[in-house]
C-alpha atoms as a PDB file:
ATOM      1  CA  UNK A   1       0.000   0.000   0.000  1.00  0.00           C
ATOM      2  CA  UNK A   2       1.132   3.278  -1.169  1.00  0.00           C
ATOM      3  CA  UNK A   3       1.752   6.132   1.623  1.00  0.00           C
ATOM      4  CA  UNK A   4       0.026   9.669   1.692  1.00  0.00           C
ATOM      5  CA  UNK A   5       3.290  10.752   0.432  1.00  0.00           C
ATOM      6  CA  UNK A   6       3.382   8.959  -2.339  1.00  0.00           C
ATOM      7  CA  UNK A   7       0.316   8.939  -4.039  1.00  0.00           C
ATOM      8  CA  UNK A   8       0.371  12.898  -3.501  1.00  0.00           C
ATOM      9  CA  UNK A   9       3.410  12.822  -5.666  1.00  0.00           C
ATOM     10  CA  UNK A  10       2.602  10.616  -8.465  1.00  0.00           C
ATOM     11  CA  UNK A  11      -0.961  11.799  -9.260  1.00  0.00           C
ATOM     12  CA  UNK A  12      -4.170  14.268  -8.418  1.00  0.00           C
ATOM     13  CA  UNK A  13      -5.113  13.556  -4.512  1.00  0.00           C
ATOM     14  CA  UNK A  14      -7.771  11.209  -4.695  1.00  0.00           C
ATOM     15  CA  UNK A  15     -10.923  11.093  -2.135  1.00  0.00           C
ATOM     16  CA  UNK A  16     -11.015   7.600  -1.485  1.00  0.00           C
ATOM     17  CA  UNK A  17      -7.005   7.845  -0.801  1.00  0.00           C
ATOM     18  CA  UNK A  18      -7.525  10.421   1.516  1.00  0.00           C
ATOM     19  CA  UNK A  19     -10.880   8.482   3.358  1.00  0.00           C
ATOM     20  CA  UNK A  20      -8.256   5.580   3.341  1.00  0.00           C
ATOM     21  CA  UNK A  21      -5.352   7.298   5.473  1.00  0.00           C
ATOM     22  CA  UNK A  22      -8.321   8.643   7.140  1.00  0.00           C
ATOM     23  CA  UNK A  23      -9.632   5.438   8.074  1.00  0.00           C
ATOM     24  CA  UNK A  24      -6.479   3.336   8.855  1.00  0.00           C
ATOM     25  CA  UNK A  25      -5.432   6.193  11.477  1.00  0.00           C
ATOM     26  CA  UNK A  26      -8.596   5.366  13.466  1.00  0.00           C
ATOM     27  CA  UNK A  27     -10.027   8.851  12.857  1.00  0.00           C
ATOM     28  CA  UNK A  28     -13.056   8.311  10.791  1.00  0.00           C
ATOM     29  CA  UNK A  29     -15.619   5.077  10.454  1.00  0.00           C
ATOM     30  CA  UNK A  30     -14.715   2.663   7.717  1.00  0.00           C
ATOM     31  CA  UNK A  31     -18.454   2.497   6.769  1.00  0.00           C
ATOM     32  CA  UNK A  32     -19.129   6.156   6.371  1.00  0.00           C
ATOM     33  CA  UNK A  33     -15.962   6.403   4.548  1.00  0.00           C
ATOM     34  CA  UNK A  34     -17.113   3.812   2.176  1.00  0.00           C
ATOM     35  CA  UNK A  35     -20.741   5.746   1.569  1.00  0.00           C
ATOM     36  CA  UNK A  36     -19.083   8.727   0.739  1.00  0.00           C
ATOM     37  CA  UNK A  37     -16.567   7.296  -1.917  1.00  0.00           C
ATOM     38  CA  UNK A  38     -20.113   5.846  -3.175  1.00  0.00           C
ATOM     39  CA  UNK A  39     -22.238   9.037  -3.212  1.00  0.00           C
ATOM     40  CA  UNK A  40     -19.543  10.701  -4.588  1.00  0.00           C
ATOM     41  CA  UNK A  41     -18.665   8.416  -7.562  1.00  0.00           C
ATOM     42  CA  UNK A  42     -20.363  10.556 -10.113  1.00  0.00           C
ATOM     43  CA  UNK A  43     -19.142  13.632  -9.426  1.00  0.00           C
ATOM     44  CA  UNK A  44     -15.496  14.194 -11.524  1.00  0.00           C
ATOM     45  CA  UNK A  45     -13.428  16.014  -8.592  1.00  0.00           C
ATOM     46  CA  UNK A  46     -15.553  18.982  -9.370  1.00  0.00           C
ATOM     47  CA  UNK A  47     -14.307  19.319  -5.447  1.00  0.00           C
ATOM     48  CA  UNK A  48     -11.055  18.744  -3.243  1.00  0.00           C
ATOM     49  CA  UNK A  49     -10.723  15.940  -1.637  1.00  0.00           C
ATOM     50  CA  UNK A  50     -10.355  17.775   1.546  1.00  0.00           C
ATOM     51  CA  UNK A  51     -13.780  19.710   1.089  1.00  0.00           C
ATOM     52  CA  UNK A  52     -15.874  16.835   0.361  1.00  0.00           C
ATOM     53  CA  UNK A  53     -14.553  15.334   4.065  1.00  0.00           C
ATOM     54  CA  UNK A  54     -15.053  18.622   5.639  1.00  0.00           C
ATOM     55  CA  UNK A  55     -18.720  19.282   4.339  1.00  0.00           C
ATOM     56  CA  UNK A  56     -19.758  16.003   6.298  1.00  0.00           C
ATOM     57  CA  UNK A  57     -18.975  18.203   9.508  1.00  0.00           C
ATOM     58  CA  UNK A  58     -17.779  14.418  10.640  1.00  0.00           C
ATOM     59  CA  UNK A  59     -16.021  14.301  14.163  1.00  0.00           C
ATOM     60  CA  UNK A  60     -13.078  12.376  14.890  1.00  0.00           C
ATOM     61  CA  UNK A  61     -13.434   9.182  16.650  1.00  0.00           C
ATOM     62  CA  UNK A  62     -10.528   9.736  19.060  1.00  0.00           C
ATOM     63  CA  UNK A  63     -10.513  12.039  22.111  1.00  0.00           C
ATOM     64  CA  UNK A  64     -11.574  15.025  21.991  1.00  0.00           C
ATOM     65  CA  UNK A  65     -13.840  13.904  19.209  1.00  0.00           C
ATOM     66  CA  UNK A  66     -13.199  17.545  17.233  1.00  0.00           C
ATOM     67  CA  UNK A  67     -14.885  18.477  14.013  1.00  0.00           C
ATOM     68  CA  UNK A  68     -13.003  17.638  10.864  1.00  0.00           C
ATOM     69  CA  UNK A  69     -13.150  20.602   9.393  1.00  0.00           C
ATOM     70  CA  UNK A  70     -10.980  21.968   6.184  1.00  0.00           C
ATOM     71  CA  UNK A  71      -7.809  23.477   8.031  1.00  0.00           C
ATOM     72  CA  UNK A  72      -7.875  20.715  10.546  1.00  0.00           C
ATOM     73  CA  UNK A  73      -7.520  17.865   7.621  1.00  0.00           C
ATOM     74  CA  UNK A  74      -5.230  20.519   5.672  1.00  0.00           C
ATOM     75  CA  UNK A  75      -2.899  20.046   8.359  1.00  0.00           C
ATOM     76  CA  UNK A  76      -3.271  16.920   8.981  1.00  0.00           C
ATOM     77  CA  UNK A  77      -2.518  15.630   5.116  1.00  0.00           C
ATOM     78  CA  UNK A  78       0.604  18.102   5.382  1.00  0.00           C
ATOM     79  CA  UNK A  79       1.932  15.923   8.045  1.00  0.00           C
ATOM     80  CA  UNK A  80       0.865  12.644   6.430  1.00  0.00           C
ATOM     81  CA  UNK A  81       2.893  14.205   3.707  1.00  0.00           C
ATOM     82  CA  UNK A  82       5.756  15.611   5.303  1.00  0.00           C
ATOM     83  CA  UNK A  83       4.891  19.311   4.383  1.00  0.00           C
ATOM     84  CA  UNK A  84       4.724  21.685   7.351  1.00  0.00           C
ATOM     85  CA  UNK A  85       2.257  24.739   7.638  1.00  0.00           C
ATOM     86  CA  UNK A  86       3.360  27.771   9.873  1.00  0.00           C
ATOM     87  CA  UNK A  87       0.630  30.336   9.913  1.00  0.00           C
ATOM     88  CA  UNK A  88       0.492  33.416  11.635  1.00  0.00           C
ATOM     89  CA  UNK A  89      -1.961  36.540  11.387  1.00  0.00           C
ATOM     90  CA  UNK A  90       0.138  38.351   8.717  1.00  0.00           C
ATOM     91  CA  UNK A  91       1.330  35.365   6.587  1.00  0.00           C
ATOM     92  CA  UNK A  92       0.666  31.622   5.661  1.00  0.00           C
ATOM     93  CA  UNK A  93       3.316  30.081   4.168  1.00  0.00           C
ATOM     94  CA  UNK A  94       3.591  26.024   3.279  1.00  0.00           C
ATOM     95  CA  UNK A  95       7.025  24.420   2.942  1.00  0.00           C
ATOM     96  CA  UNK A  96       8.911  21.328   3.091  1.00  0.00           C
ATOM     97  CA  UNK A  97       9.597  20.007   6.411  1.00  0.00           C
ATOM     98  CA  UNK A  98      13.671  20.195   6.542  1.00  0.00           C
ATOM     99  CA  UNK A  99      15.352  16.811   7.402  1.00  0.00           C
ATOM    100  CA  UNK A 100      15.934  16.451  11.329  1.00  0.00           C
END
């Protein structure tokens, strides 16, 4: 099985990739990931990936059980990735993380 990493870099982000990763880290329900990928099979990524999760308003299923919302899972793929996000009032900027 392919890492987030990895399929980032070799093609478009895919929903059912992200559900996946989603999934195997315990944070949403395999069976409401797998009705989603379903109900959203006709629709050509006229959405991101990330959007799609974070209209279901979903909470996570470990403690404190927080809403999934968009800059929540857009940190939370950066890590899966190995991209940081530093944000701050006056800027936003998305980088690499640097090798430790």
């Amino acid at each position: 099985m392919q890492t987030a990493a990895e399929a980032v870099q070799d093609h478009r982000l895919a929903l059912s990739e992200v559900l996946q990763a989603l999934v195997a880290e315990g944070l949403v329900p395999k069976a409401d990931a797998d009705k989603l990928v379903a109900d959203r099979r006709l629709h050509r990524g006229d959405h991101h990936p990330l959007v799609v999760i974070a209209d279901q308003n979903w909470r996570s299923l470990k403690p404190p059980h927080k809403v999934l919302f968009l800059e929540w899972l857009t940190e939370w793929l950066a890590r899966q990735t190995g991209w940081s996000i530093s944000t701050s009032i006056r800027s936003r900027s998305i980088s690499p993380r640097s090798p430790r």
